[in-house]
PDB file of N, CA and C in Angstrom:
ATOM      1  N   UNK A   1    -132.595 -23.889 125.875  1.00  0.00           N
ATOM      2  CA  UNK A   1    -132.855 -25.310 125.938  1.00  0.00           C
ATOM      3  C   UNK A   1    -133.468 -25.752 124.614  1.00  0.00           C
ATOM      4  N   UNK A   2    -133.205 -27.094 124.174  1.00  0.00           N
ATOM      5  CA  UNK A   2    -133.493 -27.462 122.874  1.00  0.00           C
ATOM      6  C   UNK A   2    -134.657 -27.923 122.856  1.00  0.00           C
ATOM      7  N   UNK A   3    -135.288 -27.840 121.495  1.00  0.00           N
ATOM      8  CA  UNK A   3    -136.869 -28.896 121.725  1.00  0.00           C
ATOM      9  C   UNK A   3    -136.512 -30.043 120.989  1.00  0.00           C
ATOM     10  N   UNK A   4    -137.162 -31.038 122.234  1.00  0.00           N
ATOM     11  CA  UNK A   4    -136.867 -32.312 121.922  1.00  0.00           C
ATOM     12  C   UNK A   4    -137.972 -32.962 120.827  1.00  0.00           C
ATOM     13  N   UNK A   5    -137.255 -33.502 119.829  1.00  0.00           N
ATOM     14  CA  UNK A   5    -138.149 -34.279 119.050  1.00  0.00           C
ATOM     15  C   UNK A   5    -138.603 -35.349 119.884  1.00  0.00           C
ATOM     16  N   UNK A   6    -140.169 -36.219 119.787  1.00  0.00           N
ATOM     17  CA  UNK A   6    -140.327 -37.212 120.693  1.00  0.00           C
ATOM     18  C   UNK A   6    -139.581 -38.539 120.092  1.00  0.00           C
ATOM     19  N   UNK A   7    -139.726 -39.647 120.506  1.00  0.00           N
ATOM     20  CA  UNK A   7    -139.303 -40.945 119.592  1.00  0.00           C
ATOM     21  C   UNK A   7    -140.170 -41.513 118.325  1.00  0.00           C
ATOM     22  N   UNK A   8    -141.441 -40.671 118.144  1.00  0.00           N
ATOM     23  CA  UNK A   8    -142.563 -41.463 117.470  1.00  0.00           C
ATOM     24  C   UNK A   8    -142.972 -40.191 116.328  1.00  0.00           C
ATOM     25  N   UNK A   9    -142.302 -39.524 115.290  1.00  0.00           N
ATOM     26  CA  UNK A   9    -142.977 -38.696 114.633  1.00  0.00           C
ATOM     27  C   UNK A   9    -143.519 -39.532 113.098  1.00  0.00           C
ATOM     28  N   UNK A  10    -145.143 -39.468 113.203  1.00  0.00           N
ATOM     29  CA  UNK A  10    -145.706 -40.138 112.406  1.00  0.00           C
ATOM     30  C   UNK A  10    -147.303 -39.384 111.913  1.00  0.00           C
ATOM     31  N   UNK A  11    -148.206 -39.589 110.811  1.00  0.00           N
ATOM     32  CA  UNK A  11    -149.589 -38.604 111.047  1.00  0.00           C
ATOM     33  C   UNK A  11    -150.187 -39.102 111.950  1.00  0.00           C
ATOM     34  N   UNK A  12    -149.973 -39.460 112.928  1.00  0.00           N
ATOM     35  CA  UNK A  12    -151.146 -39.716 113.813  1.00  0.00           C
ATOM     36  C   UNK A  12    -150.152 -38.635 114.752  1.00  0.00           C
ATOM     37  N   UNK A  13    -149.676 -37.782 115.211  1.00  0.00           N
ATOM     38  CA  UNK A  13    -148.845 -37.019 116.131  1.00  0.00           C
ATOM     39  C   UNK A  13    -148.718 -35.938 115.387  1.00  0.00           C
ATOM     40  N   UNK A  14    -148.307 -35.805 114.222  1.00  0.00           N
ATOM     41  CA  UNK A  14    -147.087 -34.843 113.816  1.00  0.00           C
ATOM     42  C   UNK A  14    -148.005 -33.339 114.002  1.00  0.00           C
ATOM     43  N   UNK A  15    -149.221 -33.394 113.825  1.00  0.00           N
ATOM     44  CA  UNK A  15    -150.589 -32.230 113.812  1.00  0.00           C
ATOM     45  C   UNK A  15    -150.208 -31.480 115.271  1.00  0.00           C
ATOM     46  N   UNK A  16    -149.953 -32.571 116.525  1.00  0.00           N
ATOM     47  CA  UNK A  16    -150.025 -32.149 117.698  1.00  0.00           C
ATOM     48  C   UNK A  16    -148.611 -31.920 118.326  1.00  0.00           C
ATOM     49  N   UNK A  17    -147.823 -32.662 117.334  1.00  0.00           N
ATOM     50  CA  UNK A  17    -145.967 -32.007 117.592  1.00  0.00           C
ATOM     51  C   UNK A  17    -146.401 -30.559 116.880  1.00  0.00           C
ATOM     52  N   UNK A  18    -146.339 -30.071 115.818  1.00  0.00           N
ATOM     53  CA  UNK A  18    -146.270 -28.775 114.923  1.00  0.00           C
ATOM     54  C   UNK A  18    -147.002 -27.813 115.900  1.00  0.00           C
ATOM     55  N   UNK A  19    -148.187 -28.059 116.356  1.00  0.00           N
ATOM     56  CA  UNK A  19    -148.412 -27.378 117.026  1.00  0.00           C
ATOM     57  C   UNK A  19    -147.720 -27.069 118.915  1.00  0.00           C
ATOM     58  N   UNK A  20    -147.069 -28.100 119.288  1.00  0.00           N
ATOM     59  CA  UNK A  20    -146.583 -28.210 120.515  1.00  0.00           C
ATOM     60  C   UNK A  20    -145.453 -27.339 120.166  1.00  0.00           C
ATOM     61  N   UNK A  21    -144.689 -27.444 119.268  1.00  0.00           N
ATOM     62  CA  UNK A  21    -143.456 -26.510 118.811  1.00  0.00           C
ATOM     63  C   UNK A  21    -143.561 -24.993 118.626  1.00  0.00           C
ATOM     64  N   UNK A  22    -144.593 -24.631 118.026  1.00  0.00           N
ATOM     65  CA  UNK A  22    -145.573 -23.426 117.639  1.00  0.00           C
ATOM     66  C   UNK A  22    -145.599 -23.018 118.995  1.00  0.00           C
ATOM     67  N   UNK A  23    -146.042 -23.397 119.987  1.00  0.00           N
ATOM     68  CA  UNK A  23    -146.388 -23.301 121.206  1.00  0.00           C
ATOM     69  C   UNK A  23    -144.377 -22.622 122.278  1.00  0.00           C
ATOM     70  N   UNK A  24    -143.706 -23.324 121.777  1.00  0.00           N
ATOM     71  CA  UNK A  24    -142.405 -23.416 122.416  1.00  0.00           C
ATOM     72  C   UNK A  24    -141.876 -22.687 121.226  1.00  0.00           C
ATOM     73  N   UNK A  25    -142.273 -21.504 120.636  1.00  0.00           N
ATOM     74  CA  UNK A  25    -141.404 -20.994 119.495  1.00  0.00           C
ATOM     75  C   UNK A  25    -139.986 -20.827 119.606  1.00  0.00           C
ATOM     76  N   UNK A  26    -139.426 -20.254 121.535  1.00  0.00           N
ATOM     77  CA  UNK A  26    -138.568 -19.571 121.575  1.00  0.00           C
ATOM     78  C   UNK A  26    -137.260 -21.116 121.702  1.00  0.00           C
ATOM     79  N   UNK A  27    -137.756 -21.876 121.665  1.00  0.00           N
ATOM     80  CA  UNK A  27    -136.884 -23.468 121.790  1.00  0.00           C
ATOM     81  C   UNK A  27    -136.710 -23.633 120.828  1.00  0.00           C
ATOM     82  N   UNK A  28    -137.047 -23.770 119.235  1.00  0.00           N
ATOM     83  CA  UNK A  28    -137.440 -23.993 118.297  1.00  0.00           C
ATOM     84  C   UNK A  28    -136.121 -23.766 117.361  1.00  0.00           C
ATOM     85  N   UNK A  29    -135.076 -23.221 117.910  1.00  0.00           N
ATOM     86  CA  UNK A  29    -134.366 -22.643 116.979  1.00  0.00           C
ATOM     87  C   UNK A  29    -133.754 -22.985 117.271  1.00  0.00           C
ATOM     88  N   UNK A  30    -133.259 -24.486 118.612  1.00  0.00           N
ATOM     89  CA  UNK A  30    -132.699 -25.830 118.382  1.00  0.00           C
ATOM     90  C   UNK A  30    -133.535 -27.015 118.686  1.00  0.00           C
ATOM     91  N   UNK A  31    -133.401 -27.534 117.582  1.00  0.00           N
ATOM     92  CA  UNK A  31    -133.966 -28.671 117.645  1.00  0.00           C
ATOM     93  C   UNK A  31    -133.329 -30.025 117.999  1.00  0.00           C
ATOM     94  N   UNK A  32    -133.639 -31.060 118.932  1.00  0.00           N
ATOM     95  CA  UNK A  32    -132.662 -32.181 119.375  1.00  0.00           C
ATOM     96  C   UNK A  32    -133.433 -33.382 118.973  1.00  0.00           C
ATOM     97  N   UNK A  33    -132.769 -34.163 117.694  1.00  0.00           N
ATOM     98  CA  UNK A  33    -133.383 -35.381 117.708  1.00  0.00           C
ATOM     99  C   UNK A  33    -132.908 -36.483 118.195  1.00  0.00           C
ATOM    100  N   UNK A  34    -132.474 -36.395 119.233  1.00  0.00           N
ATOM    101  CA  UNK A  34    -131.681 -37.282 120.548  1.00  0.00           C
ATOM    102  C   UNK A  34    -132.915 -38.618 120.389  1.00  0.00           C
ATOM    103  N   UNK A  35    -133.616 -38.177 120.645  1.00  0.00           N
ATOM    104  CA  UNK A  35    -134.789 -39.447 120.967  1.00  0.00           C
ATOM    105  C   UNK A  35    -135.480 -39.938 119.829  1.00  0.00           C
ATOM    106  N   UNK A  36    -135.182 -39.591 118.521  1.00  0.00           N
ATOM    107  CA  UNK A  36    -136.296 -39.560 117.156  1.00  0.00           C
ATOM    108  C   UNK A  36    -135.808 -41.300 116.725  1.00  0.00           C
ATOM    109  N   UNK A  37    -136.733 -42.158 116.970  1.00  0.00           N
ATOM    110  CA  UNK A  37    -136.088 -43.148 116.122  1.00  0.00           C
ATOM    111  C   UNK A  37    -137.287 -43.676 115.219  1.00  0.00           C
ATOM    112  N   UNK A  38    -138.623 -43.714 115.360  1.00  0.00           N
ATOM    113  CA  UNK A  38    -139.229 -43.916 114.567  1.00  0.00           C
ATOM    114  C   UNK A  38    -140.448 -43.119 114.145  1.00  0.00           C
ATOM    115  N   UNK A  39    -139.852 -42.941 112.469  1.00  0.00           N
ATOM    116  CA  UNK A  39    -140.405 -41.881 111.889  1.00  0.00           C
ATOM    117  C   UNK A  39    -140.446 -42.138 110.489  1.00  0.00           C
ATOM    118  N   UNK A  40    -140.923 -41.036 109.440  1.00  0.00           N
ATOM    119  CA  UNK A  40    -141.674 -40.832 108.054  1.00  0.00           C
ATOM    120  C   UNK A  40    -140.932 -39.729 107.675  1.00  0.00           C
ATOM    121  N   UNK A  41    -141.620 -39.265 106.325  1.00  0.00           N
ATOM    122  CA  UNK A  41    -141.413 -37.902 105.984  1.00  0.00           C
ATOM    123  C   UNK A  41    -142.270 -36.960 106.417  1.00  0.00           C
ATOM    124  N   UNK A  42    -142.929 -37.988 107.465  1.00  0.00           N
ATOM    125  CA  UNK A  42    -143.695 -36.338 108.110  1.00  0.00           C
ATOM    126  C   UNK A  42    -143.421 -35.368 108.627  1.00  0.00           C
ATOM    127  N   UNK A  43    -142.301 -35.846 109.514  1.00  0.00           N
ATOM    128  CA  UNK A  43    -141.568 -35.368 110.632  1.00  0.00           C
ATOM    129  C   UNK A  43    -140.626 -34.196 109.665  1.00  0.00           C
ATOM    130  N   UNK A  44    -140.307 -34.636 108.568  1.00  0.00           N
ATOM    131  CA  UNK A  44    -140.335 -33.297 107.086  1.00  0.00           C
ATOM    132  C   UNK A  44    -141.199 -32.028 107.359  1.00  0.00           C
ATOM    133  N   UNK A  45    -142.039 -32.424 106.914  1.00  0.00           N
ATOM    134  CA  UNK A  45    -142.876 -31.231 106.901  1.00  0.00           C
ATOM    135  C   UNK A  45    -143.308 -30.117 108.207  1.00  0.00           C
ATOM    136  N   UNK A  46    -143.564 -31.100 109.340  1.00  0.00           N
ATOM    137  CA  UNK A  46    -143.170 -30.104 110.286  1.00  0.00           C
ATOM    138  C   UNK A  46    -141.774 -29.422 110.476  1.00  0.00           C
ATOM    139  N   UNK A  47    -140.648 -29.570 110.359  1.00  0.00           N
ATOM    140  CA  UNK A  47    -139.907 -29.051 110.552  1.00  0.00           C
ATOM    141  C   UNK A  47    -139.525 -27.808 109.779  1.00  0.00           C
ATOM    142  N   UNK A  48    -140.032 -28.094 108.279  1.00  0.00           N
ATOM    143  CA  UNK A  48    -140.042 -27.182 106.845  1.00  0.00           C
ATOM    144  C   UNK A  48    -141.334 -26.211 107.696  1.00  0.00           C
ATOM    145  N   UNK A  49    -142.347 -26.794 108.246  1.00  0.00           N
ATOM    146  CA  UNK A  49    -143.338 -25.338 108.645  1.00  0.00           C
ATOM    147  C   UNK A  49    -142.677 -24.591 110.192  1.00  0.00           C
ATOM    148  N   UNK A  50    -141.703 -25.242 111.179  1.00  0.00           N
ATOM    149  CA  UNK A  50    -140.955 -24.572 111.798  1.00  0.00           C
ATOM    150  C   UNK A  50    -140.180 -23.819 111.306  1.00  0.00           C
ATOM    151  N   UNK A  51    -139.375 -23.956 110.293  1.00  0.00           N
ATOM    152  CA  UNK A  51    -138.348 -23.154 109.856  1.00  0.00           C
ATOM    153  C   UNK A  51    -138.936 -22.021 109.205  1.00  0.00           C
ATOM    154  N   UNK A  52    -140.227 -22.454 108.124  1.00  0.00           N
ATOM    155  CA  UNK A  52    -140.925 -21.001 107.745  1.00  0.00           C
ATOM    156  C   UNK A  52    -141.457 -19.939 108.905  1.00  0.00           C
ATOM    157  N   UNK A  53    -141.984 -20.247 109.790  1.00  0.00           N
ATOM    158  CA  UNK A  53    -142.262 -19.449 110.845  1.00  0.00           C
ATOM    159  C   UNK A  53    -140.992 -18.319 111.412  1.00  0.00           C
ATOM    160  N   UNK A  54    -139.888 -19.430 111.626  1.00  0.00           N
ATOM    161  CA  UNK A  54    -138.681 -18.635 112.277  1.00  0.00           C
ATOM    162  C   UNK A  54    -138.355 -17.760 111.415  1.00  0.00           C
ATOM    163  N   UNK A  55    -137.955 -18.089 110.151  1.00  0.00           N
ATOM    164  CA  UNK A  55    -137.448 -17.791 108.764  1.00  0.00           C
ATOM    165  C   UNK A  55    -138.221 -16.298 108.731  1.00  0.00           C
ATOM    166  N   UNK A  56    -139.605 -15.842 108.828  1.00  0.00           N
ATOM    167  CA  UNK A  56    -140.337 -15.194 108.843  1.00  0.00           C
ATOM    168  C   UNK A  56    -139.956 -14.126 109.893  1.00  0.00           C
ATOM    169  N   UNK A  57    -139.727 -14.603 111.437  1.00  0.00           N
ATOM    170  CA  UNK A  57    -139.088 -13.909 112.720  1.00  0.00           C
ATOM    171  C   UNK A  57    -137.396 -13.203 112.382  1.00  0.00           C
ATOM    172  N   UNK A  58    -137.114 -13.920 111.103  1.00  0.00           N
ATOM    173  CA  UNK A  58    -135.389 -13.558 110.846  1.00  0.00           C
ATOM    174  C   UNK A  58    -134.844 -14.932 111.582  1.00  0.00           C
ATOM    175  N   UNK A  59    -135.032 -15.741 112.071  1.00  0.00           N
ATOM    176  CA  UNK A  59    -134.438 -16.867 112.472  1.00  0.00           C
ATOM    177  C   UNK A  59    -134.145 -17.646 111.857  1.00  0.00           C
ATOM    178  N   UNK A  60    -133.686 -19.368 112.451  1.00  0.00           N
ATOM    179  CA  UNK A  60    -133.601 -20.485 111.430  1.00  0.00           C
ATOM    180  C   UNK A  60    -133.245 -21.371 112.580  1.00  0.00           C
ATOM    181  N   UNK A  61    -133.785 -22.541 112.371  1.00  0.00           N
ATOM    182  CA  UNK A  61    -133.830 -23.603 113.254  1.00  0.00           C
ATOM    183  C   UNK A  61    -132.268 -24.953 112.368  1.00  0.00           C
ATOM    184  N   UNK A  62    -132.053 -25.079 114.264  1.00  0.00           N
ATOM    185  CA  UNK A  62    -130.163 -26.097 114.110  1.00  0.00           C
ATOM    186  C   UNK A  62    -131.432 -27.512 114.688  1.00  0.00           C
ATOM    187  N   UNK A  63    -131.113 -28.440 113.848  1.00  0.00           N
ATOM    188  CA  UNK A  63    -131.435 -29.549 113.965  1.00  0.00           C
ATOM    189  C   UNK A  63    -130.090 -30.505 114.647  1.00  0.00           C
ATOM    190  N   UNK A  64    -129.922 -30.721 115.662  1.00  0.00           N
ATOM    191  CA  UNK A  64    -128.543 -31.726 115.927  1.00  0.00           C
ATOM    192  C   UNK A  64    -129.139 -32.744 116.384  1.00  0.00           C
ATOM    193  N   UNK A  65    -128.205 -33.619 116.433  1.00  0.00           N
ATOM    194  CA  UNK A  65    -128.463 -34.876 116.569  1.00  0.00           C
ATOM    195  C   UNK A  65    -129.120 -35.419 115.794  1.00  0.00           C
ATOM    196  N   UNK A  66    -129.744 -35.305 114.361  1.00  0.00           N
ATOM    197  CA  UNK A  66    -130.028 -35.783 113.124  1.00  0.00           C
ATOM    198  C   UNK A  66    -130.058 -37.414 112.750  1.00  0.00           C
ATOM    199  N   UNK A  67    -130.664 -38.158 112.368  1.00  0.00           N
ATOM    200  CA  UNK A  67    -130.192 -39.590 112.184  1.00  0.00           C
ATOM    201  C   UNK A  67    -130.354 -39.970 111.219  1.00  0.00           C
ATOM    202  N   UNK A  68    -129.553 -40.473 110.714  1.00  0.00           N
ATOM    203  CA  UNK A  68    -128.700 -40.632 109.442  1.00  0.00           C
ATOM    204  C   UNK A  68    -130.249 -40.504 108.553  1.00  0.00           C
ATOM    205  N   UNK A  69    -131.337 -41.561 108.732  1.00  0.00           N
ATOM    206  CA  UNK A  69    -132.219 -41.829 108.276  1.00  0.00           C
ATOM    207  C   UNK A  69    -132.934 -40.544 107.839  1.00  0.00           C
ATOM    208  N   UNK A  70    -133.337 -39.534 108.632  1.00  0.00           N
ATOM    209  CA  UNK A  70    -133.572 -37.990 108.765  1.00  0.00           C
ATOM    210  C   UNK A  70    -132.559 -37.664 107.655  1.00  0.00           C
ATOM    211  N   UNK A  71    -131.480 -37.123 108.063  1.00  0.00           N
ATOM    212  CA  UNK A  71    -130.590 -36.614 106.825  1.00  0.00           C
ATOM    213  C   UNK A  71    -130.763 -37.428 105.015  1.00  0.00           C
ATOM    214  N   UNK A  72    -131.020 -38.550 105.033  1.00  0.00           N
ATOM    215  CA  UNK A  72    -131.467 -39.378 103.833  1.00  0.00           C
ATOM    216  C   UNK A  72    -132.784 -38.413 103.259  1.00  0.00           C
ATOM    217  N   UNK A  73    -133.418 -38.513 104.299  1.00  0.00           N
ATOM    218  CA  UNK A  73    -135.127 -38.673 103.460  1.00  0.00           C
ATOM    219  C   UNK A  73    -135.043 -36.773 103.310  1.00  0.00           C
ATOM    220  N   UNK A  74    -134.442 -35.984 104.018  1.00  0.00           N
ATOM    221  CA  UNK A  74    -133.795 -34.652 103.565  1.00  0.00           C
ATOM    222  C   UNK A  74    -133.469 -34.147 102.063  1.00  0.00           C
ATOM    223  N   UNK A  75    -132.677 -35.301 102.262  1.00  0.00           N
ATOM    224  CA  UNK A  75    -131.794 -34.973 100.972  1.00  0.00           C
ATOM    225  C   UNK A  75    -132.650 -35.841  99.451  1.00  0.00           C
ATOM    226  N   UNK A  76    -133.853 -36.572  99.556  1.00  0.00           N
ATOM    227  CA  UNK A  76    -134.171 -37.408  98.640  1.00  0.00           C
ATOM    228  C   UNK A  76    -135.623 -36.134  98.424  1.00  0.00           C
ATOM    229  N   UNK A  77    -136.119 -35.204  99.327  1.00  0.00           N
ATOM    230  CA  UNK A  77    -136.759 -34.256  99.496  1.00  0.00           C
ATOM    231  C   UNK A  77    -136.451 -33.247  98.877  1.00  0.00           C
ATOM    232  N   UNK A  78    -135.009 -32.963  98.754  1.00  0.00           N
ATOM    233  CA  UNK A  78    -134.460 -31.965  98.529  1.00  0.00           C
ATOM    234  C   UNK A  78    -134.720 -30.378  99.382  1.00  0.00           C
ATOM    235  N   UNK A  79    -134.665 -30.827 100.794  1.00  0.00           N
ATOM    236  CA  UNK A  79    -134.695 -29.961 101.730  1.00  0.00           C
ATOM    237  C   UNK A  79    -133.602 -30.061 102.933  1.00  0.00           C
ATOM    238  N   UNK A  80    -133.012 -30.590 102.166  1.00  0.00           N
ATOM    239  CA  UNK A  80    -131.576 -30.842 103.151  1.00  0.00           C
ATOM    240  C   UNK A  80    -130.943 -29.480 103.686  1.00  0.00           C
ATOM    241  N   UNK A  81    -130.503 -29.009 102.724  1.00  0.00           N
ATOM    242  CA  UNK A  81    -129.925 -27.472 102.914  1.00  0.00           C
ATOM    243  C   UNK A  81    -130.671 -26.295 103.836  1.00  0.00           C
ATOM    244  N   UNK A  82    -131.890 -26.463 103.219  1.00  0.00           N
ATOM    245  CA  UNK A  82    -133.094 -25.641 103.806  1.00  0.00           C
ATOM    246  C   UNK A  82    -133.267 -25.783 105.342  1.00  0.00           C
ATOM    247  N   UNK A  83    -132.808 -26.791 105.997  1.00  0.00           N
ATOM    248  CA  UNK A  83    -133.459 -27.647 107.494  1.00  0.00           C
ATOM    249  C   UNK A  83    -131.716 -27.937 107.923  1.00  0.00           C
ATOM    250  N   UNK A  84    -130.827 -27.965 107.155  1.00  0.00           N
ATOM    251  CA  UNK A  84    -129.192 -27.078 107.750  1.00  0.00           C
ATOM    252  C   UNK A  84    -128.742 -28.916 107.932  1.00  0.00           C
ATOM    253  N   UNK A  85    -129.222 -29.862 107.295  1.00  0.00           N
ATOM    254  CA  UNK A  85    -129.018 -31.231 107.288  1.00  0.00           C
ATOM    255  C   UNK A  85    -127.770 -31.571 106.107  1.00  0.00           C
ATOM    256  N   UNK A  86    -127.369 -30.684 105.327  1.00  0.00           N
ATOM    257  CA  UNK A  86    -126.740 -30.990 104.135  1.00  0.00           C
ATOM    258  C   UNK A  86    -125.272 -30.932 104.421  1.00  0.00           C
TER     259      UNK A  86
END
């Protein structure tokens, strides 16, 4: 089963998403942003510290359902490739 991104990744959350994910490691290695509509580049950085974790296990986290906006701020990051958005 996938872990769902919520609709709201922003710094006032993202401390207690990273860790909620951390928590659900074994979900982690799909990620569903079905519900993500308003968000930052924060929602970046947690995902870059999910993927190091897995990355670490030999894993790598599938982001689907991506929105367009997500794939932008990826690629202006230059972590597109890295987070499988490219």
């Amino acid at each position: 089963m996938p872990f769902l991104l919520p609709v709201s990744v922003t710094q006032d959350n993202v401390v207690q998403l990273e860790k909620d994910g951390l928590l659900n490691l074994a979900s982690l290695s799909k990620i569903d942003c079905i519900n993500l509509k308003d968000f930052d580049s924060t929602v970046l950085t947690v995902l870059i510290a999910w993927q190091k974790k897995l990355q670490a296990d030999g894993q790598q986290i599938s982001v689907q359902n991506a929105p367009k906006k997500l794939t932008v701020l990826a690629g202006v990051y230059g972590v597109a490739e890295l987070l499988g958005l490219a």
